[in-house]
PDB file of N, CA and C in Angstrom:
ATOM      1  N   UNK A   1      27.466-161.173  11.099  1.00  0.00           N
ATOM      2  CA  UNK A   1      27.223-161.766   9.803  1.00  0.00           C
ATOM      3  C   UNK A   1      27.848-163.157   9.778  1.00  0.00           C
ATOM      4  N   UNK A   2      27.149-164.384   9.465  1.00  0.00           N
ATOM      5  CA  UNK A   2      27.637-165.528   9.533  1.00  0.00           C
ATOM      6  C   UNK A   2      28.583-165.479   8.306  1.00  0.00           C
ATOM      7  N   UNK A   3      29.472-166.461   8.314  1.00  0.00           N
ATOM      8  CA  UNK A   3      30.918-166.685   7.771  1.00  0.00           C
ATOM      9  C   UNK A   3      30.745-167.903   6.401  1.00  0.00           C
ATOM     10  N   UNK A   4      30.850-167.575   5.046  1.00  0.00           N
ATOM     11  CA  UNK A   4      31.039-168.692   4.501  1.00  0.00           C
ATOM     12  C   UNK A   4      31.728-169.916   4.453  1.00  0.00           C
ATOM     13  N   UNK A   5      31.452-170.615   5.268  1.00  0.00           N
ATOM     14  CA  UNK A   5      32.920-171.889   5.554  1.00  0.00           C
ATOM     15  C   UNK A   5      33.280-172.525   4.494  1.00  0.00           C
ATOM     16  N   UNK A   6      32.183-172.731   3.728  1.00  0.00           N
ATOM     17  CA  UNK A   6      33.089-173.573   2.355  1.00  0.00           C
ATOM     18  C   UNK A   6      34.347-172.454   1.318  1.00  0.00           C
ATOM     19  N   UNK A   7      33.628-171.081   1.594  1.00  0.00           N
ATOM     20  CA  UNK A   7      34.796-170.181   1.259  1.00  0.00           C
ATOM     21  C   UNK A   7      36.002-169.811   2.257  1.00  0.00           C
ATOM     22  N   UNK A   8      35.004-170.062   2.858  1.00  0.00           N
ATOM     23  CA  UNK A   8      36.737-169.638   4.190  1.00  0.00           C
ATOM     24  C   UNK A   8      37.669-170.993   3.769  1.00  0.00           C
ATOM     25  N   UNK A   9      36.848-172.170   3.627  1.00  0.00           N
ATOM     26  CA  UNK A   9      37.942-173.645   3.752  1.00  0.00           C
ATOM     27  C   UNK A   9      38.704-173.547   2.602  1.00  0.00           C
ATOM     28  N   UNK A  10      37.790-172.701   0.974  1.00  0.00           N
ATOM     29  CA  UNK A  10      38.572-172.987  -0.095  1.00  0.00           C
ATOM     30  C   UNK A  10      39.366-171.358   0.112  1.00  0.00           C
ATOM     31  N   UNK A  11      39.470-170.748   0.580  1.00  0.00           N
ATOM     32  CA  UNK A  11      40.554-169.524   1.046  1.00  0.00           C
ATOM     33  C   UNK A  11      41.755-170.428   1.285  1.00  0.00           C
ATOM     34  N   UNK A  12      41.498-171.076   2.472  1.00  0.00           N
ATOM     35  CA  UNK A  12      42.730-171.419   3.283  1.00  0.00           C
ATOM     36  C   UNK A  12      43.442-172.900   2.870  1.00  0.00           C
ATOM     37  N   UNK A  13      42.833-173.324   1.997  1.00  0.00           N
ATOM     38  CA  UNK A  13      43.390-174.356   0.656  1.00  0.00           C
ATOM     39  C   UNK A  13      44.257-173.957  -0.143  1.00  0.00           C
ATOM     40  N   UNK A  14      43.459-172.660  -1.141  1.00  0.00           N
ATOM     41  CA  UNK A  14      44.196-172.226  -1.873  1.00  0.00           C
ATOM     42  C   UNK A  14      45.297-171.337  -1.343  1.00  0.00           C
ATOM     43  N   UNK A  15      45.678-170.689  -0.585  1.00  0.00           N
ATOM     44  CA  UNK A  15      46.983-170.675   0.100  1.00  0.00           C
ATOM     45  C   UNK A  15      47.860-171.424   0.697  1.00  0.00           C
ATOM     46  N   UNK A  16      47.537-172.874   0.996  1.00  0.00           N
ATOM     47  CA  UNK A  16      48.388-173.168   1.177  1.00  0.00           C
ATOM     48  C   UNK A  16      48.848-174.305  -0.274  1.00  0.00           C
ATOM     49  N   UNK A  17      47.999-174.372  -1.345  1.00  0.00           N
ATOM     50  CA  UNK A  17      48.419-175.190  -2.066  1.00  0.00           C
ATOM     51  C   UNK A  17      49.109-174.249  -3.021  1.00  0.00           C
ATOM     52  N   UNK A  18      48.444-172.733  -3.414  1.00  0.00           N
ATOM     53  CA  UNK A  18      49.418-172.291  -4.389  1.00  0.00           C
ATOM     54  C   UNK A  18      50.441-171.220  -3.709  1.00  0.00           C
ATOM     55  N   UNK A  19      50.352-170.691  -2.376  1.00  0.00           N
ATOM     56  CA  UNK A  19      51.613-170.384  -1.948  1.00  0.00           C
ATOM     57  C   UNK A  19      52.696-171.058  -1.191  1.00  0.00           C
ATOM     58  N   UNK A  20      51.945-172.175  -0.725  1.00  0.00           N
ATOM     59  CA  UNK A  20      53.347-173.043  -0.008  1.00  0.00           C
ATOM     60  C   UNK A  20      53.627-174.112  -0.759  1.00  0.00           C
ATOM     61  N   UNK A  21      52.767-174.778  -1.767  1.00  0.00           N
ATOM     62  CA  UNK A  21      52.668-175.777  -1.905  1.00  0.00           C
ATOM     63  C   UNK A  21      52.660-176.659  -1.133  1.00  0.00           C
ATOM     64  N   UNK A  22      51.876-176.817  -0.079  1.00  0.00           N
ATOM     65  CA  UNK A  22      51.163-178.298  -0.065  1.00  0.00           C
ATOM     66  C   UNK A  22      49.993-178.665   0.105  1.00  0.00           C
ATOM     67  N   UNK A  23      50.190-179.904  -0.554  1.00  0.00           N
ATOM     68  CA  UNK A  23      48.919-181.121  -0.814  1.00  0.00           C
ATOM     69  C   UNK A  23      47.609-181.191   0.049  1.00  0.00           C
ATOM     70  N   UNK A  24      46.094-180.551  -0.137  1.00  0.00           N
ATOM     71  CA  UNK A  24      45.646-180.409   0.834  1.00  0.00           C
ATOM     72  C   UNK A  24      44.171-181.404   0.776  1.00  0.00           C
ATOM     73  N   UNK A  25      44.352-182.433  -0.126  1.00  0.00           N
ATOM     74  CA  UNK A  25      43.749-183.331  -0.434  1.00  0.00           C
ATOM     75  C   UNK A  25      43.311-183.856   1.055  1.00  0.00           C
ATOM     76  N   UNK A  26      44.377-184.382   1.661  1.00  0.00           N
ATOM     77  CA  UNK A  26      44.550-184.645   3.023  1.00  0.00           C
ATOM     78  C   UNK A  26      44.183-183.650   4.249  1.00  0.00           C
ATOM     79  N   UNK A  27      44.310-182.952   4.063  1.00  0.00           N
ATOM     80  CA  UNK A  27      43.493-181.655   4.925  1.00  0.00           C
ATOM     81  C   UNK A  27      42.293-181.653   5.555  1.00  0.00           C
ATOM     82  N   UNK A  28      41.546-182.149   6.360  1.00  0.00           N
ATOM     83  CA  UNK A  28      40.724-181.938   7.084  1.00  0.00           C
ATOM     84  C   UNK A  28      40.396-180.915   8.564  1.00  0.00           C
ATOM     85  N   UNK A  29      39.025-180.846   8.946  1.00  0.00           N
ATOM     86  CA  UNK A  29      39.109-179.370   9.754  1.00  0.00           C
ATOM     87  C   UNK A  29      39.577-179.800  11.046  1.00  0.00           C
ATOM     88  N   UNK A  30      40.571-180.881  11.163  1.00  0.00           N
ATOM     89  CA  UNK A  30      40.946-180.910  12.687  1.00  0.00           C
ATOM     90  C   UNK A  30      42.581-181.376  12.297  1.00  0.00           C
ATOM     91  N   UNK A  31      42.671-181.228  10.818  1.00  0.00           N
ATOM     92  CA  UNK A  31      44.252-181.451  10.706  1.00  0.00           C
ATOM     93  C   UNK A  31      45.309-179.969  11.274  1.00  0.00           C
ATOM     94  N   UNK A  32      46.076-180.515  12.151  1.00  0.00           N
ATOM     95  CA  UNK A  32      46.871-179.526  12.903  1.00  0.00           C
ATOM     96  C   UNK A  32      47.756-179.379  11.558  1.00  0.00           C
ATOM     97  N   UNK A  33      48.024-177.949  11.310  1.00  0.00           N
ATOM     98  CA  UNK A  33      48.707-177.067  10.680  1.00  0.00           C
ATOM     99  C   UNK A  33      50.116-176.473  11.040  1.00  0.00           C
ATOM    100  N   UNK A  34      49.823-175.855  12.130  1.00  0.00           N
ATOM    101  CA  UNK A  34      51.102-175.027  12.693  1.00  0.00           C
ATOM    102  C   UNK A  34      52.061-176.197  13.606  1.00  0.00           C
ATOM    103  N   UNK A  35      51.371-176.754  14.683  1.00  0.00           N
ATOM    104  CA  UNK A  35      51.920-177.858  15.430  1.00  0.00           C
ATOM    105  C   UNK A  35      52.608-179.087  15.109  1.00  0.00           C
ATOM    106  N   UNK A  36      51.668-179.674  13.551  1.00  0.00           N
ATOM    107  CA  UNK A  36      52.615-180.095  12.957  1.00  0.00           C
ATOM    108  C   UNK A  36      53.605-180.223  11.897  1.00  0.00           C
ATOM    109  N   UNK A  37      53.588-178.857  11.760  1.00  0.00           N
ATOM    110  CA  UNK A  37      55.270-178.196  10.880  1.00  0.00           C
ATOM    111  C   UNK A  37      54.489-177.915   9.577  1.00  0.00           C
ATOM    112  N   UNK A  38      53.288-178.024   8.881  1.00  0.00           N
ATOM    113  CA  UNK A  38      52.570-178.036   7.810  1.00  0.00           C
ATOM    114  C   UNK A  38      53.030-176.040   7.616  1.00  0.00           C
ATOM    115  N   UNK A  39      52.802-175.405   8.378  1.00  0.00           N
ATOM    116  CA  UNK A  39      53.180-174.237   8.123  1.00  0.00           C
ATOM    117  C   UNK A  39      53.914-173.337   9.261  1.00  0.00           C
ATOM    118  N   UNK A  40      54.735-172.500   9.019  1.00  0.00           N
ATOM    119  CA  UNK A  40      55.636-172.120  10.308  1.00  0.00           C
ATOM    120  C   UNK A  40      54.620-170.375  10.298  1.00  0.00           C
ATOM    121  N   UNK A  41      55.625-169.665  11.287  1.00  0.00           N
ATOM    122  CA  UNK A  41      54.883-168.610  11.795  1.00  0.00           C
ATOM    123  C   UNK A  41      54.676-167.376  10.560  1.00  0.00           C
ATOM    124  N   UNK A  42      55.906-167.342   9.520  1.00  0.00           N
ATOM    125  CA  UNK A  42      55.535-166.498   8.439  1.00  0.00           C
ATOM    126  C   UNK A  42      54.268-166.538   7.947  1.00  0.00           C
ATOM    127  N   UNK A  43      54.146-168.061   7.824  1.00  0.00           N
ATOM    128  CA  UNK A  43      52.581-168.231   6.757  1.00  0.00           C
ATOM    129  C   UNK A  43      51.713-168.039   7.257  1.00  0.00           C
ATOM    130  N   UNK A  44      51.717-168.541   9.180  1.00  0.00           N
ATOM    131  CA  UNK A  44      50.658-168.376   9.640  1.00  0.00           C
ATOM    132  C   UNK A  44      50.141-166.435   9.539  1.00  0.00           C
ATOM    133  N   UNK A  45      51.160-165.600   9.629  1.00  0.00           N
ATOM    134  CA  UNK A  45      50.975-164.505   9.464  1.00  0.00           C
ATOM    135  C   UNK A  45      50.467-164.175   7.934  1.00  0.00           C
ATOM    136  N   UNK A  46      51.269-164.173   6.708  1.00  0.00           N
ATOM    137  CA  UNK A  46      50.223-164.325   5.455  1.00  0.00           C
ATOM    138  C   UNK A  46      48.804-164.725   5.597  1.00  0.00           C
ATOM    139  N   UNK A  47      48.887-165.898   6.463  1.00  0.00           N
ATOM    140  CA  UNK A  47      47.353-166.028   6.140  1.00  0.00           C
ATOM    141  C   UNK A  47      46.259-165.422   7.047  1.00  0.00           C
ATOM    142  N   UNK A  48      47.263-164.919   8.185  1.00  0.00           N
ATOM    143  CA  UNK A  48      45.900-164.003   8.776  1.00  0.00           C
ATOM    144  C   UNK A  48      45.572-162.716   8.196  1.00  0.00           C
ATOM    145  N   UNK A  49      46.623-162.456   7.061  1.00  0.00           N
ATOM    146  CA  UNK A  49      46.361-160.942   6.266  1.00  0.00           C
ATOM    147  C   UNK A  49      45.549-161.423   5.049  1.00  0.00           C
ATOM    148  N   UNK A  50      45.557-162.795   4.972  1.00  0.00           N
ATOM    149  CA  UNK A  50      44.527-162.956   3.679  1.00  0.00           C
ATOM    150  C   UNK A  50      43.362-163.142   4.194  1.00  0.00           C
ATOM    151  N   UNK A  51      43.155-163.701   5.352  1.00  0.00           N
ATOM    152  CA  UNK A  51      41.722-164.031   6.002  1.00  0.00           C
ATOM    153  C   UNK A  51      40.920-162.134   6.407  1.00  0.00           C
ATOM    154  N   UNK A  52      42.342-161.561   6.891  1.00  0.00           N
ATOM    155  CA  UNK A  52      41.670-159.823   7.201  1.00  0.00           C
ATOM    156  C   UNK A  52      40.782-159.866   6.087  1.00  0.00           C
ATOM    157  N   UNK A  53      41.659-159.806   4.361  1.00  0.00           N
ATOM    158  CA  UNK A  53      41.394-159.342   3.311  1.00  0.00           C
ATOM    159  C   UNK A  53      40.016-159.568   2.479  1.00  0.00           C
ATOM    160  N   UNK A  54      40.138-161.130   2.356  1.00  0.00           N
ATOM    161  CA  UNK A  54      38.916-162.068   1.632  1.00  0.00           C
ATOM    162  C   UNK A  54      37.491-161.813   2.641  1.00  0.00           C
ATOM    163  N   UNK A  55      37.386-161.850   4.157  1.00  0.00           N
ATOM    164  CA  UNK A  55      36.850-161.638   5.217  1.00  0.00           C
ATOM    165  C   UNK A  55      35.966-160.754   5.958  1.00  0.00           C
ATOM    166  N   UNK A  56      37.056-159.436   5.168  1.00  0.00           N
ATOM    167  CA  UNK A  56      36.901-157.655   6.132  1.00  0.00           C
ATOM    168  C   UNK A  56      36.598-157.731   7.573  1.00  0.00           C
ATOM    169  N   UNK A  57      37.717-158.907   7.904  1.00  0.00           N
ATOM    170  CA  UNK A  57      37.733-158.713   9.411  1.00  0.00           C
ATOM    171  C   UNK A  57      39.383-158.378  10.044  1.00  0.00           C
ATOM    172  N   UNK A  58      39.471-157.808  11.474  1.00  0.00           N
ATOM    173  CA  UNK A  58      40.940-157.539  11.878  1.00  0.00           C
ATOM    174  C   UNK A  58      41.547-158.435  12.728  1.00  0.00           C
ATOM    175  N   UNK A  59      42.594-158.832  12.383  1.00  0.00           N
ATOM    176  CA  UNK A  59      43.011-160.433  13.229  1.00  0.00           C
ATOM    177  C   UNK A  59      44.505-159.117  13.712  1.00  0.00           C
ATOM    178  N   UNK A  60      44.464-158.834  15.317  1.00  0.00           N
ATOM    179  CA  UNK A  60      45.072-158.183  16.126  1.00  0.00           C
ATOM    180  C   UNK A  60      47.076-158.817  15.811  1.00  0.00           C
ATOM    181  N   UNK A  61      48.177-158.985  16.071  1.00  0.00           N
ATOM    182  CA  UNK A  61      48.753-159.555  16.067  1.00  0.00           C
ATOM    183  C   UNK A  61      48.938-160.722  17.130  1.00  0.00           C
ATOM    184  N   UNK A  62      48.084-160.294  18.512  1.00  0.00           N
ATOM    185  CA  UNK A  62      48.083-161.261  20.096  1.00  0.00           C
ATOM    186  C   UNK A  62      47.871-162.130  19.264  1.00  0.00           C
ATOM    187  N   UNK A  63      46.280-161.834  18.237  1.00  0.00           N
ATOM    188  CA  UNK A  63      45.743-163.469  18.108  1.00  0.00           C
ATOM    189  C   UNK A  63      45.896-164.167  17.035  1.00  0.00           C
ATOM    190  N   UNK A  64      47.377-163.944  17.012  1.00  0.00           N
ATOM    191  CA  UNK A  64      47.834-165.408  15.673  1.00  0.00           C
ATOM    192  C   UNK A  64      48.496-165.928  16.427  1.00  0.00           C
ATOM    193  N   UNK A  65      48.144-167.019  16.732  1.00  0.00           N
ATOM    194  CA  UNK A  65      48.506-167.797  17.936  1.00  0.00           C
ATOM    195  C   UNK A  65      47.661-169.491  17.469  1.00  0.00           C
ATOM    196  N   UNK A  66      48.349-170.311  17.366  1.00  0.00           N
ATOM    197  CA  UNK A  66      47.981-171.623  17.133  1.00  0.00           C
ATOM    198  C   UNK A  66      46.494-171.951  17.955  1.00  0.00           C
ATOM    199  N   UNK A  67      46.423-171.105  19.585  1.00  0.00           N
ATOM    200  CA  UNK A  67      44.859-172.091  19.825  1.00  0.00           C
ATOM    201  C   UNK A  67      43.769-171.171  18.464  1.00  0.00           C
ATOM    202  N   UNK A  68      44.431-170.487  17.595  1.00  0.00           N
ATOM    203  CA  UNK A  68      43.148-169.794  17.149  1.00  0.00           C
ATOM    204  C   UNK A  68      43.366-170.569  15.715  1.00  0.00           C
ATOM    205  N   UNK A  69      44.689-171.024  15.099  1.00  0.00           N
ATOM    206  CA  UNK A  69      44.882-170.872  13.285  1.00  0.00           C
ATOM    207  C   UNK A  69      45.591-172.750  13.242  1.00  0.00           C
ATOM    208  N   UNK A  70      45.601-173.085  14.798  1.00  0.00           N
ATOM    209  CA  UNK A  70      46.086-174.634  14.308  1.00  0.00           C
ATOM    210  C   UNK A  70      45.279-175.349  13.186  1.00  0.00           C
ATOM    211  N   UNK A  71      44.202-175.473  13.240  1.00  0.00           N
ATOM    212  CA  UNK A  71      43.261-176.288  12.083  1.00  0.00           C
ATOM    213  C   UNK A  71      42.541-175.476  11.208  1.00  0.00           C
ATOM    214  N   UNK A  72      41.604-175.954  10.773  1.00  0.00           N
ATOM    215  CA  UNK A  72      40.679-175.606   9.813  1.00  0.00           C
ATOM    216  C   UNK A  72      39.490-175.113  10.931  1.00  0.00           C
ATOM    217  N   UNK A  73      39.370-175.587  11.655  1.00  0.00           N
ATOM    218  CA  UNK A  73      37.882-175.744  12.600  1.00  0.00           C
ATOM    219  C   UNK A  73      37.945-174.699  13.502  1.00  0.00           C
ATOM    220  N   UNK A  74      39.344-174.835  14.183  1.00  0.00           N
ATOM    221  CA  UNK A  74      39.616-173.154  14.445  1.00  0.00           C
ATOM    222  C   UNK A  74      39.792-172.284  13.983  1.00  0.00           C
ATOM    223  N   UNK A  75      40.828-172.378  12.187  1.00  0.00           N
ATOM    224  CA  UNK A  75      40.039-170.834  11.984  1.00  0.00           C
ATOM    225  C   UNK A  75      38.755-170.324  11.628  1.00  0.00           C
ATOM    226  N   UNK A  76      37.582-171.886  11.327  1.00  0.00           N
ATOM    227  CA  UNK A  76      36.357-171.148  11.103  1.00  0.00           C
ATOM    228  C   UNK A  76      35.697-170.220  11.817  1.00  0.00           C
ATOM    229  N   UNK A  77      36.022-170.951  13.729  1.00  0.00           N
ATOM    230  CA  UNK A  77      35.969-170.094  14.953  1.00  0.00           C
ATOM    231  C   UNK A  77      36.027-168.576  14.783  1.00  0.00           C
ATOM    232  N   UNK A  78      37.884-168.836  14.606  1.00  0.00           N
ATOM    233  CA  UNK A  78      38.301-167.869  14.805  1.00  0.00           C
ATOM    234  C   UNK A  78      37.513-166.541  14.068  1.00  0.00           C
ATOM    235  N   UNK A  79      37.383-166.915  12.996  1.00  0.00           N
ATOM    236  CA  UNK A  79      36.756-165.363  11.772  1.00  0.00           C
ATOM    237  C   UNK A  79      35.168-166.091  11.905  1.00  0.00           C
ATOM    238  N   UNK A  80      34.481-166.372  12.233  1.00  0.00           N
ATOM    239  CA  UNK A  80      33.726-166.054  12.955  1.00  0.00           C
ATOM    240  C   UNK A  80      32.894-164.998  13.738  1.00  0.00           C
ATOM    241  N   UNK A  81      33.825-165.226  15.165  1.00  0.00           N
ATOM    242  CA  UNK A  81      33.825-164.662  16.217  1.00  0.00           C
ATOM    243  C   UNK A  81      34.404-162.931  15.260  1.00  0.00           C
ATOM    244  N   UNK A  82      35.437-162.792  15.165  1.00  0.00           N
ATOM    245  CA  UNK A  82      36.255-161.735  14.609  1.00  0.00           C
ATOM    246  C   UNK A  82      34.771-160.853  13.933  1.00  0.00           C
ATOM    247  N   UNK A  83      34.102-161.739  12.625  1.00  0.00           N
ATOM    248  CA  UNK A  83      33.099-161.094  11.813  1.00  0.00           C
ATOM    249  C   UNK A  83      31.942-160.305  12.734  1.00  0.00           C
ATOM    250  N   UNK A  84      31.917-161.104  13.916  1.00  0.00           N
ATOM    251  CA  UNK A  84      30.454-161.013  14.650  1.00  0.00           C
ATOM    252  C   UNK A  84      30.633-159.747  15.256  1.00  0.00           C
ATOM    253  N   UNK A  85      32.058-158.981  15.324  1.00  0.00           N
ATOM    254  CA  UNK A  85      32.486-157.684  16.336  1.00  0.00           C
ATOM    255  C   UNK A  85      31.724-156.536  15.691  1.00  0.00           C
TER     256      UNK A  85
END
């Protein structure tokens, strides 16, 4: 089943603007996230339980791992691929 990206993008907005607070005006799908300190490994974990949730897909624990949740563009990849199983 193909993946809504404009919902996946406003998913992963609205977590990080109303649970971490920050500014995602600036946010684009190749802005690095994890690599550059925008979010550490807790959040990255929150947000792979919100992407399971909003999604109904299973993100394993191996694969929260930056080549999959660094940007926007990878996690479209990422849940994606995940949806297509």
């Amino acid at each position: 089943m193909p993946i809504d990206e404009p919902a996946l993008d406003a998913a992963v907005r609205d977590y990080l603007e109303r649970e971490l607070r920050i500014a995602t005006a600036d946010v684009g799908p190749d802005t690095r996230l994890v690599t550059s300190g925008l979010i550490d490994s807790v959040a990255l974990v929150r947000l792979a339980t919100i992407l399971e949730e909003r999604f109904a897909i299973v993100v394993p624990d191996r694969d929260i791992v930056v080549d999959n949740f660094d940007t926007l563009r990878l996690i479209r990849a990422y849940v994606a691929r995940q949806a297509g199983r």
